[in-house]
Protein backbone atom coordinates (compact mmCIF):
# COMPACT_ATOMS: atom_id res chain seq x y z
CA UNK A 1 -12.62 -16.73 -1.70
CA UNK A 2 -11.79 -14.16 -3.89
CA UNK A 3 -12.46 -10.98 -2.31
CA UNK A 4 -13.54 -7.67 -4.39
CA UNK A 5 -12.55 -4.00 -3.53
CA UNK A 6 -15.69 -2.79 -2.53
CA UNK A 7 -17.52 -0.81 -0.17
CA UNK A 8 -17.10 -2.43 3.20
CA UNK A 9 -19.96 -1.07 4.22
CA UNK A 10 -21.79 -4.39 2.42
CA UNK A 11 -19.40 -6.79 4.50
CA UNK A 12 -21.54 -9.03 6.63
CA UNK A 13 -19.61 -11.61 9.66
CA UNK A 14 -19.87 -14.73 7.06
CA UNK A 15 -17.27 -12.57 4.96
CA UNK A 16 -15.18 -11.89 8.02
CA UNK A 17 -15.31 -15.78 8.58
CA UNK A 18 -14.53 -16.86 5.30
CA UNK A 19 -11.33 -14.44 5.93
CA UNK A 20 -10.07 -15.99 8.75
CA UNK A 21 -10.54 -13.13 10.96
CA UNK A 22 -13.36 -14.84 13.33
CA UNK A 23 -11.40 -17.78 14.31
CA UNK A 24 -7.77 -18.91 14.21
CA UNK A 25 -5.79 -17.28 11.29
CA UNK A 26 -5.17 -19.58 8.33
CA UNK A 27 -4.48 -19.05 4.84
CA UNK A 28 -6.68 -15.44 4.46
CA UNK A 29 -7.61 -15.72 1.19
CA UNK A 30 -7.62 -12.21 0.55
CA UNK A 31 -6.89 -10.71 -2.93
CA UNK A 32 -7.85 -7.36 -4.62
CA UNK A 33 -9.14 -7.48 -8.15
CA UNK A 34 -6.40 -5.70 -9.71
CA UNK A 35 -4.28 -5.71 -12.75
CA UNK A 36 -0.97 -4.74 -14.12
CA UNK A 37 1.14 -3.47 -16.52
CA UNK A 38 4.66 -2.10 -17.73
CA UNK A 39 4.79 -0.43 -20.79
CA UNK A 40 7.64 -0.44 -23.29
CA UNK A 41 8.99 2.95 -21.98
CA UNK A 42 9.17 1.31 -18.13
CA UNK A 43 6.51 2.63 -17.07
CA UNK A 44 4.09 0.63 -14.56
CA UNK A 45 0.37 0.55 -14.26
CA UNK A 46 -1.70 -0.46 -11.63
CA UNK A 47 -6.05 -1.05 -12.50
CA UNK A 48 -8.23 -2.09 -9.77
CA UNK A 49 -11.73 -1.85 -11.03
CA UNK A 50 -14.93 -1.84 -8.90
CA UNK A 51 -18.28 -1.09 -10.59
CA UNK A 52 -20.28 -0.65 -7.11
CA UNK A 53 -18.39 2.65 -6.20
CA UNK A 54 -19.03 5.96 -8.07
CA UNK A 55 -16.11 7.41 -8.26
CA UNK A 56 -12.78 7.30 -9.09
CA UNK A 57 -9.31 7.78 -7.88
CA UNK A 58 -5.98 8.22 -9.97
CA UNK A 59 -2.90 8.43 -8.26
CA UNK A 60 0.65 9.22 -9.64
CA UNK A 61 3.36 7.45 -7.84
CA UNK A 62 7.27 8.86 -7.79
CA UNK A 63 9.84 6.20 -6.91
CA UNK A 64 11.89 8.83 -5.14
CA UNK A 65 11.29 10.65 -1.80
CA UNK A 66 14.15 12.52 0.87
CA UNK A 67 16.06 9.09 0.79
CA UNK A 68 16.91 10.23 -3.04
CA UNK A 69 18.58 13.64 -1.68
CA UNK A 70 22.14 12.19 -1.76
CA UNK A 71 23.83 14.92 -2.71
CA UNK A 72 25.02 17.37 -0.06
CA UNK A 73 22.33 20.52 0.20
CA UNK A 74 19.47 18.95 -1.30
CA UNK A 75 17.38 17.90 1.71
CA UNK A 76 13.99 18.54 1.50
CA UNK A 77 14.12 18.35 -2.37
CA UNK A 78 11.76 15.98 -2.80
CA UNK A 79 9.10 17.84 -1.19
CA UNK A 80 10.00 21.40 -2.81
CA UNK A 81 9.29 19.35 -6.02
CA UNK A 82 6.17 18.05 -4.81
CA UNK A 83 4.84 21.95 -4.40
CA UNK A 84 6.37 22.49 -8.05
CA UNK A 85 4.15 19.88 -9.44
CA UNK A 86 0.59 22.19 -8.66
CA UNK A 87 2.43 25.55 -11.08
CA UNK A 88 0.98 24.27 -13.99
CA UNK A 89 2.44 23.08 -17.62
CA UNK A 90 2.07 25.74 -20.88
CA UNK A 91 -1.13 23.35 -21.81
CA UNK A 92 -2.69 23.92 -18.65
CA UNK A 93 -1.36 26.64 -17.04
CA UNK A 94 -3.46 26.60 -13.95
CA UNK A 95 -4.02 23.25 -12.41
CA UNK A 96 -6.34 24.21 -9.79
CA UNK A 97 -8.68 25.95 -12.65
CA UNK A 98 -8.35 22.50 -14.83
CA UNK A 99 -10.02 20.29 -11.63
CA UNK A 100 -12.47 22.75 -9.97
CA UNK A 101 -15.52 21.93 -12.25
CA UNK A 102 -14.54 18.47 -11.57
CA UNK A 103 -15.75 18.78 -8.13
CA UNK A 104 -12.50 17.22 -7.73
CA UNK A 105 -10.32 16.13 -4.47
CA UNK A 106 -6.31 16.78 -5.67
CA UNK A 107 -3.48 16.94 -2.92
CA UNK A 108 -0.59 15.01 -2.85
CA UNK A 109 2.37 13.93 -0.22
CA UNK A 110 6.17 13.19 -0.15
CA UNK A 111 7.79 10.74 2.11
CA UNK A 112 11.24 8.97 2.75
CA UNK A 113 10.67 6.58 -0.64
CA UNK A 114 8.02 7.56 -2.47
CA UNK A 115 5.92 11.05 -3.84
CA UNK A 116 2.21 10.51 -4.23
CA UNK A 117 -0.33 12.98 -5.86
CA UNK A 118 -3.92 12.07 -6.35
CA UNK A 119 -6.86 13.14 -8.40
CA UNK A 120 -10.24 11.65 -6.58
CA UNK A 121 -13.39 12.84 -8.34
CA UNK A 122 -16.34 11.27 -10.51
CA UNK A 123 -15.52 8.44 -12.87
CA UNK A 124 -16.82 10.55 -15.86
CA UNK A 125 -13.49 12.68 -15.80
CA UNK A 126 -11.43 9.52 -15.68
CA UNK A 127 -10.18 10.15 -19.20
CA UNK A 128 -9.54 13.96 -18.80
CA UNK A 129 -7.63 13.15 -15.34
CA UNK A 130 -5.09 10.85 -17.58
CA UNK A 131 -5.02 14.26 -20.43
CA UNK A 132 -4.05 16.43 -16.92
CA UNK A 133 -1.63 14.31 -15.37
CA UNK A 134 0.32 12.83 -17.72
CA UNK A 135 1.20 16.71 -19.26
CA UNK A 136 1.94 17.49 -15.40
CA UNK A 137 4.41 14.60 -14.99
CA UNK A 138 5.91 15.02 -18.38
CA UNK A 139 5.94 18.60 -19.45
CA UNK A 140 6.01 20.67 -15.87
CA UNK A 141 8.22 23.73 -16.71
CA UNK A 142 9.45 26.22 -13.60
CA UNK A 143 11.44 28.27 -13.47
CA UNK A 144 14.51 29.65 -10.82
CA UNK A 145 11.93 32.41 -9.67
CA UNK A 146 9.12 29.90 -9.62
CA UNK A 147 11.54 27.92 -7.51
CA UNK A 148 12.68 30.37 -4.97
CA UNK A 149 8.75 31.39 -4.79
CA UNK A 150 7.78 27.84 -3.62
CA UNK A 151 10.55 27.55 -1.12
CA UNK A 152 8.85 29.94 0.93
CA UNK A 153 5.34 27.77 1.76
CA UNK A 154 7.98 25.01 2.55
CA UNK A 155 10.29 26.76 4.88
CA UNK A 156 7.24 27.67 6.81
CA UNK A 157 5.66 24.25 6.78
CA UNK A 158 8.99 23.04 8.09
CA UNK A 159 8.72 26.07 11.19
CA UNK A 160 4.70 24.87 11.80
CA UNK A 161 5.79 21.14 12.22
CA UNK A 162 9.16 20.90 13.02
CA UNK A 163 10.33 23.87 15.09
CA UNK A 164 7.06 24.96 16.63
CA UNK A 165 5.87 21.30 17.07
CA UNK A 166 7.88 19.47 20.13
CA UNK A 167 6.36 15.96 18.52
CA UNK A 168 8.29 16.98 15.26
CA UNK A 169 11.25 18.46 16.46
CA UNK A 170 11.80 14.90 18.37
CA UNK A 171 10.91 12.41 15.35
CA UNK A 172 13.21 14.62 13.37
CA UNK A 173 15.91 14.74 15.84
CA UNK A 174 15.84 10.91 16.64
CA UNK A 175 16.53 10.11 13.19
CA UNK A 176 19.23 12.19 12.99
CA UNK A 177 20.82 10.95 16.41
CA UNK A 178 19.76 7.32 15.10
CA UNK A 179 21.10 7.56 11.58
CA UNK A 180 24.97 7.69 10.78
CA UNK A 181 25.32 7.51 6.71
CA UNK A 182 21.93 6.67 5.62
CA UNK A 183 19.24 9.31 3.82
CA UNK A 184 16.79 8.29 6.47
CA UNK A 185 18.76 10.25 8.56
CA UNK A 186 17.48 13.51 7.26
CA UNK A 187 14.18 14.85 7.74
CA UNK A 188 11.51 14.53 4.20
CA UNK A 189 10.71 18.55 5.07
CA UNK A 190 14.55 18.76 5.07
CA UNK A 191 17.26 20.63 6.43
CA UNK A 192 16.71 24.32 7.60
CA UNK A 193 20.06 25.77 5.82
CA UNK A 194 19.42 23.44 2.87
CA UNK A 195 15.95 25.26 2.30
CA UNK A 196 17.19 28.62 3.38
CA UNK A 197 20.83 28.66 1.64
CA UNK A 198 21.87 26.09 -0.37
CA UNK A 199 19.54 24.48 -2.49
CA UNK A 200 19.48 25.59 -6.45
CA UNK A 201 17.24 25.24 -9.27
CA UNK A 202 19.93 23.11 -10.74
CA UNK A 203 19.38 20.72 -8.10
CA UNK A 204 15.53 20.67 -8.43
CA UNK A 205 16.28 20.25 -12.70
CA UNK A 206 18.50 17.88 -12.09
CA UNK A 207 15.99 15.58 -9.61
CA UNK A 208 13.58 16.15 -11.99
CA UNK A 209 15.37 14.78 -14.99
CA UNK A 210 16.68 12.03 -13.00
CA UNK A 211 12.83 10.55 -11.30
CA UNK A 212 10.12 12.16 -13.23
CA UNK A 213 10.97 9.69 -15.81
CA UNK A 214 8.76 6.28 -16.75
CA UNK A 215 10.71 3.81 -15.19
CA UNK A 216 10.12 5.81 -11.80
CA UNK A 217 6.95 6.76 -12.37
CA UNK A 218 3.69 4.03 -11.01
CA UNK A 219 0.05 4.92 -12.28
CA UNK A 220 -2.51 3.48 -10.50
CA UNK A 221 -6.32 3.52 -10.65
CA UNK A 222 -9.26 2.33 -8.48
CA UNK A 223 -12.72 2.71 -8.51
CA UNK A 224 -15.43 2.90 -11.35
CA UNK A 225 -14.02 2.71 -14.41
CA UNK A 226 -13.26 -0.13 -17.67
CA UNK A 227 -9.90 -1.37 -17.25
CA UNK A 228 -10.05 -1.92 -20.90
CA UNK A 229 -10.26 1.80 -22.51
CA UNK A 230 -8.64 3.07 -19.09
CA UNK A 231 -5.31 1.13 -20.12
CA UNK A 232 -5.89 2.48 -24.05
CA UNK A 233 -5.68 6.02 -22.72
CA UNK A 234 -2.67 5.60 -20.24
CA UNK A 235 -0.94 4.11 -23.25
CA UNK A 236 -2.06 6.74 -25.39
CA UNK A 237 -0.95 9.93 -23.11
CA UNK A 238 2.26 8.35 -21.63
CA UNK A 239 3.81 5.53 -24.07
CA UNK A 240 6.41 7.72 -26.43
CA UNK A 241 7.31 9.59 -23.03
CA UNK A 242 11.21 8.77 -23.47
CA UNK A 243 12.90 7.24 -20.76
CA UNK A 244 15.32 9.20 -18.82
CA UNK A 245 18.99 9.14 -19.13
CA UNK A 246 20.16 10.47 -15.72
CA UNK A 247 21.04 7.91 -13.29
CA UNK A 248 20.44 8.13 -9.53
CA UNK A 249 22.84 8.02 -7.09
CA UNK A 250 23.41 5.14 -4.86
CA UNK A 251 22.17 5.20 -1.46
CA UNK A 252 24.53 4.98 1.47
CA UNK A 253 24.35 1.70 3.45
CA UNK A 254 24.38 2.13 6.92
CA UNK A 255 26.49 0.32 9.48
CA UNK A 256 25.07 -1.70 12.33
CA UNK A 257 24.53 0.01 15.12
CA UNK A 258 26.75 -1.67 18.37
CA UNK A 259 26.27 1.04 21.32
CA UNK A 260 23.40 2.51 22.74
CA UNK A 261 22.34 5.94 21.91
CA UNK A 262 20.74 8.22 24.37
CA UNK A 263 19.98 12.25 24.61
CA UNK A 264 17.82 14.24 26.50
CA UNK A 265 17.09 17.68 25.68
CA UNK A 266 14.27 20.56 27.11
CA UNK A 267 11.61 22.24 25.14
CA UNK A 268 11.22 25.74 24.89
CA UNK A 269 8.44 26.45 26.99
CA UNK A 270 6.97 24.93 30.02
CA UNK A 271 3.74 23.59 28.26
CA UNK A 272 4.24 20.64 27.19
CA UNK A 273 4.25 16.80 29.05
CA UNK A 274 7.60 15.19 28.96
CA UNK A 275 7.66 12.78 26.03
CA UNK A 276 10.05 9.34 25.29
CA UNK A 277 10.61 8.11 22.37
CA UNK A 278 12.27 4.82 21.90
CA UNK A 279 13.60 3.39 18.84
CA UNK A 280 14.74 0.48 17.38
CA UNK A 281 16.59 -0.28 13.42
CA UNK A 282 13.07 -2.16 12.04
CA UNK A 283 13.54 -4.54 8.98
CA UNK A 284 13.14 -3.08 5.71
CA UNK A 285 9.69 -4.04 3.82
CA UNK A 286 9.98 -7.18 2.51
CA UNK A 287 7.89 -10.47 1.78
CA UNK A 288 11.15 -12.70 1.04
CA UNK A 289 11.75 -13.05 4.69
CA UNK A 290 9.00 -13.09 7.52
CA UNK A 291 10.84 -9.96 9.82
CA UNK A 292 8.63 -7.53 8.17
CA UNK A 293 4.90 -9.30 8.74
CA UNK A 294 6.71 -10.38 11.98
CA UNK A 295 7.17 -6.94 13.90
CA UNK A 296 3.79 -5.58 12.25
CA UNK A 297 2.31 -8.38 14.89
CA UNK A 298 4.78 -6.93 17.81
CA UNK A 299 3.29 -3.50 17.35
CA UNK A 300 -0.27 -4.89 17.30
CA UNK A 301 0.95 -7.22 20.61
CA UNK A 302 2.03 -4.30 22.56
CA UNK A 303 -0.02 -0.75 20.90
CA UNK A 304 -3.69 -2.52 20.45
CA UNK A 305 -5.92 -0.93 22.97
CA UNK A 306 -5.66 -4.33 24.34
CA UNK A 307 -2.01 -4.43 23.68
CA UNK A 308 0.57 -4.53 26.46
CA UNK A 309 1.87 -1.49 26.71
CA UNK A 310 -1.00 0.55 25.84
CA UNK A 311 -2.94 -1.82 29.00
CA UNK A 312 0.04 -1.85 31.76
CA UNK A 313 1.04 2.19 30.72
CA UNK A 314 -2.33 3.86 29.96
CA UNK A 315 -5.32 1.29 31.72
CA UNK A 316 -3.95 -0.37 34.67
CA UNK A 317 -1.13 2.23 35.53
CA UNK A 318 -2.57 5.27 34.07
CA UNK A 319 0.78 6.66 33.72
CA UNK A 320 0.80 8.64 30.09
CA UNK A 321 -1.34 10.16 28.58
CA UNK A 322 -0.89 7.81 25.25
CA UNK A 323 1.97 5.44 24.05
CA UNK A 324 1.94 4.22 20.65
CA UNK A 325 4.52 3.08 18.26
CA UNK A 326 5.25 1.43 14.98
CA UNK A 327 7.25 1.95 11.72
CA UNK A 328 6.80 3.14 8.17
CA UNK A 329 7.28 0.66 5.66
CA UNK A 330 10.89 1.51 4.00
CA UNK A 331 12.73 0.05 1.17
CA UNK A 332 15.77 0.12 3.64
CA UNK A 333 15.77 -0.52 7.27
CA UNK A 334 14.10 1.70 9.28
CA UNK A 335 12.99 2.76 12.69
CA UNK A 336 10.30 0.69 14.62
CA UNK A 337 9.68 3.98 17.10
CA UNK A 338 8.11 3.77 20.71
CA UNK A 339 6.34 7.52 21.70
CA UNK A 340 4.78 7.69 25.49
CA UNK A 341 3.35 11.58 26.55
CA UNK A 342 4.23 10.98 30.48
CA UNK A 343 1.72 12.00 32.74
CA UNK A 344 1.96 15.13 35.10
CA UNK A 345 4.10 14.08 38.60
CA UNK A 346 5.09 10.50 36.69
CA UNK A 347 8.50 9.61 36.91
CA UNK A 348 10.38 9.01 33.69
CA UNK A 349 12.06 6.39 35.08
CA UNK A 350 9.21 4.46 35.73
CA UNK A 351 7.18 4.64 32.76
CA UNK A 352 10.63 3.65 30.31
CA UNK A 353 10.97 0.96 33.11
CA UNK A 354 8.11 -0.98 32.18
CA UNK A 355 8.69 -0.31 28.00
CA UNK A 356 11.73 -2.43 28.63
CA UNK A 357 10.43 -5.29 30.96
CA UNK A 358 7.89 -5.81 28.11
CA UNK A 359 10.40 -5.65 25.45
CA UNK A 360 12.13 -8.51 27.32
CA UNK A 361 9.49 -10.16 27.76
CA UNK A 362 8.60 -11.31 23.90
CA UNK A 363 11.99 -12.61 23.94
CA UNK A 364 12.33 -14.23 26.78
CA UNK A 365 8.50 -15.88 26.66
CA UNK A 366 6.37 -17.03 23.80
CA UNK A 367 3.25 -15.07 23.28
CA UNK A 368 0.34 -17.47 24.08
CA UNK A 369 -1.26 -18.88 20.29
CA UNK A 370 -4.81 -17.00 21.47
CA UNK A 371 -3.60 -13.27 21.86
CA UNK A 372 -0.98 -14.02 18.96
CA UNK A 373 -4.06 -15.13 16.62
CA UNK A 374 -6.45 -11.46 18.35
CA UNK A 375 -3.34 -9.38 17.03
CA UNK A 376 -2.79 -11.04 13.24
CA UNK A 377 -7.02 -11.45 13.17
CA UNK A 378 -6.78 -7.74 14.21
CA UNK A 379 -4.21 -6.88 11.14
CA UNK A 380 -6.26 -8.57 8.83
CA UNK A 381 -9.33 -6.91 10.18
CA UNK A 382 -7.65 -3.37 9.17
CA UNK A 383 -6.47 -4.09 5.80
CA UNK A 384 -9.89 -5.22 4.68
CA UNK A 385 -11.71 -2.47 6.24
CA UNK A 386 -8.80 -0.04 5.55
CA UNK A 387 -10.04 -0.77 1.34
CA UNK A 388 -13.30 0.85 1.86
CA UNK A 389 -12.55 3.71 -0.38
CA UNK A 390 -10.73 3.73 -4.04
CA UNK A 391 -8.35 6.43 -2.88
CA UNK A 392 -7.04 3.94 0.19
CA UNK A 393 -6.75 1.20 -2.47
CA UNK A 394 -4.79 3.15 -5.37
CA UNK A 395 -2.74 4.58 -2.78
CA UNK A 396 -1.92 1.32 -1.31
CA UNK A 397 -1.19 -1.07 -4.22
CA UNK A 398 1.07 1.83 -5.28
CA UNK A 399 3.07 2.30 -2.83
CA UNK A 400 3.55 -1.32 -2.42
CA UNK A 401 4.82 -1.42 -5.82
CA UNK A 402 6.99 1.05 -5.26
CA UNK A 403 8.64 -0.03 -1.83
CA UNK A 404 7.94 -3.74 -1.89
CA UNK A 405 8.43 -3.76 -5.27
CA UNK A 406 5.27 -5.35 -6.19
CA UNK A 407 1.21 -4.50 -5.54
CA UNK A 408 0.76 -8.51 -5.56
CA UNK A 409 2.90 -8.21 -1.55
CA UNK A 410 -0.33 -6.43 -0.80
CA UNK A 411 -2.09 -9.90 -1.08
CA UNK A 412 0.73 -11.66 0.16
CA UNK A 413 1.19 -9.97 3.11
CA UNK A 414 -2.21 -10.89 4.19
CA UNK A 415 -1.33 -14.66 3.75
CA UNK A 416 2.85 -14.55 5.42
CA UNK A 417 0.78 -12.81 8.59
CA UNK A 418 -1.00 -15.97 9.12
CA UNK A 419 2.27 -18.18 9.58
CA UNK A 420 3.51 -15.94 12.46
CA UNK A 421 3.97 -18.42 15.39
CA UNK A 422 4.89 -17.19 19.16
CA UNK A 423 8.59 -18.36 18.16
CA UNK A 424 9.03 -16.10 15.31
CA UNK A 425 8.16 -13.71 17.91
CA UNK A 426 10.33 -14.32 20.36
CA UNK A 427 13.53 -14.64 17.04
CA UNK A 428 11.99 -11.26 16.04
CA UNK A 429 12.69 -9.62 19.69
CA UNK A 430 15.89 -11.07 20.44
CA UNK A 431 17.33 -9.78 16.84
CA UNK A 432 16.00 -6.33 16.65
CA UNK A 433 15.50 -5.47 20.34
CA UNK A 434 18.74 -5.13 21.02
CA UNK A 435 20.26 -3.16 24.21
CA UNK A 436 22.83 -2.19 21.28
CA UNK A 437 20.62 -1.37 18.59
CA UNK A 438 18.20 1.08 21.35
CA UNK A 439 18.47 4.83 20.40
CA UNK A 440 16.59 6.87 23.37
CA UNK A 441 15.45 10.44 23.05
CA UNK A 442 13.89 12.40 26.09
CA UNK A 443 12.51 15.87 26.54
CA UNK A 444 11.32 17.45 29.32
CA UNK A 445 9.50 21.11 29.24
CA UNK A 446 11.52 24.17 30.44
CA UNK A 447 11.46 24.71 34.14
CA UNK A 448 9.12 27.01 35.49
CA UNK A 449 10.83 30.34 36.66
């Protein structure tokens, strides 16, 4: 079965069965009618048409995020240059101006690997959404006091979510305790005394001329348009864009981790549950070897509202308030991150107590084939349902091609998680949940005077 990006709304149990996701997983069948492209200058295109949706969405994918800010008081670059991108070009001057009788949805977002901004509107702008973005990508000019202005929203989004927010001051922090010479280490919003003191508009030209450049640059488009003419006019607005000459630094590997790491620190007031987080080095995101597709069924195994942890810690126990975990998708290896909000009068102890036992537990003893098959069935269940927009589509086969280096891993994903058997499980635990490779990060609130 060949399966269309559509509106799921349509999607009936006989589709769910022909996917596998009623009975035993098998081969899924899944695929997303999409094409692609790379044009002469290096620059990739991604079209996944679908006529029964009205709109479209058009989303401009940088290969580079914080794990490009290698050089020493540039963190948080990426994102500064993901504010620059809304100033405007000398053809359009105001961005927000060029969109609003579009009745247009524009935002955009900047992570560890990749930057992502996104027009979603009708399909009858399609072709002056290409006109917009390509002049935004090619020809945005700033300047140092146009730099310095937009440092300010970002030093204070870093303050709202890092320093006022004890969630993000902890994610932040456990990275940095986790991390010894990797970019991962560093937080995407960046470092406060980067943003505040050493950062320079040389460093934001210099990014720029290095990754806003066609070989790190993904277009892709979903929704209701003709692939034909759509691929004409990408050609047309971004084919004699020259290719860059600046080339990026390389990233710096980072050692295996052989000790235990462990911290515990108090937040500022006395408002706030105590909160673990747990953390493991996750496998980069990969479809050449099966540990990728292979913890993506741990964290549906143990975070599902069926899922072990989420039944022994928050239904049978009822001791937090939530625990969930999981990891991004990286190019490198990651963290696979466990976060439980402990319950008033609960003892620490106890709660991280049972996280372990459970750990062990997928090493020590295959999964059963029936609740391995609910948690890959439940997977499956969220990718297809999870395409039931064109903005989740675009967004997804691009970033795919940018981390996994291909949109096709998107299908073949899909068809790896159906070859997951209790034993690659259990390999899966006993590699990666390591005492060794276990970086623990506690706080408790301030004590009441």
């Amino acid at each position: 079965m060949t399966l269309r990006v559509r509106s799921w709304s349509l999607f009936t149990a006989s589709a769910l069965v022909a996917l596998g996701l009623m009975h035993p997983p098998k081969a899924s069948g899944f695929d997303v009618n999409s094409e692609q492209h790379v044009l002469p200058n290096g620059l990739r295109i991604i079209l996944a048409p679908d006529p029964t949706v009205p709109t479209v969405s058009y989303h401009t994918l940088i290969d580079a995020g914080s794990r490009d800010e290698t050089k020493k008081g540039t963190t948080g670059l990426a994102h500064v240059f993901e504010h620059m991108m809304f100033r405007g070009t000398k053809q359009y001057p105001d961005f927000d101006a060029v969109v609003k009788p579009w009745g247009a949805q524009t935002n955009a977002s900047t992570g560890f690997d990749v930057t992502d901004y996104f027009v979603n509107t009708k399909s009858e702008f399609l072709k002056d959404i290409i006109a917009l973005e390509a002049d935004r990508v090619r020809n945005l000019s700033f300047t140092n006091e146009t730099f310095r202005t937009e440092l300010g929203p970002v030093k204070e989004e870093r303050r709202r979510g890092v320093v006022e927010d004890p969630y993000g001051f902890m994610e932040t922090r456990l990275y940095d305790l986790a991390f010894e010479k990797h970019t991962y280490k560093h937080p995407v919003i960046g470092w406060e005394e980067d943003l505040e003191k050493f950062m320079t508009y040389d460093d934001a030209m210099r990014f720029k001329e290095t990754f806003y450049e066609p070989a790190h640059v993904v277009i892709s488009v979903a929704g209701n348009f003709n692939a034909e003419s759509t691929l004409a006019w990408i050609t047309q607005k971004y084919g004699d864009w020259a290719a860059g000459t600046v080339k990026p630094d390389p990233i710096p590997a980072e050692p295996p981790q052989l000790a235990p790491k462990s911290e515990t620190t108090i937040w500022k007031d006395a408002m706030i549950a105590p909160i673990l987080m747990v953390a493991y080095k996750a496998p980069a995101m990969r479809f050449d070897a099966p540990d990728y597709v292979t913890y993506r069924v741990v964290d549906r195994l143990l975070f599902a509202n069926s899922g072990r942890l989420h039944k022994r810690l928050v239904v049978d126990r009822q001791l937090v308030e939530e625990v969930d975990g999981g990891a991004f998708g990286g190019k490198d290896p990651g963290l696979w991150t466990i976060t439980a909000t402990i319950k008033s009068g609960v003892a620490l102890d106890t709660v991280e107590t049972i996280i372990m036992e459970e750990l062990l537990k997928l090493g020590m003893t295959a999964v059963s084939q029936e609740e391995l098959n609910k948690a890959i069935n439940g997977l499956k269940a969220d990718r297809v349902f999870g395409f039931d927009r064109p903005a989740r589509v675009a967004s997804t086969l691009g970033r795919y091609a940018i981390t996994s280096g291909s949109a096709d891993n998107v299908r073949k994903e899909m068809d790896l998680l159906s070859k997951v058997t209790p034993k690659m499980v259990m390999d899966f635990s006993r590699q990666y949940l390591t005492d060794a490779g276990r970086t623990t990060l506690i706080m408790n609130p301030k004590p009441k005077s």
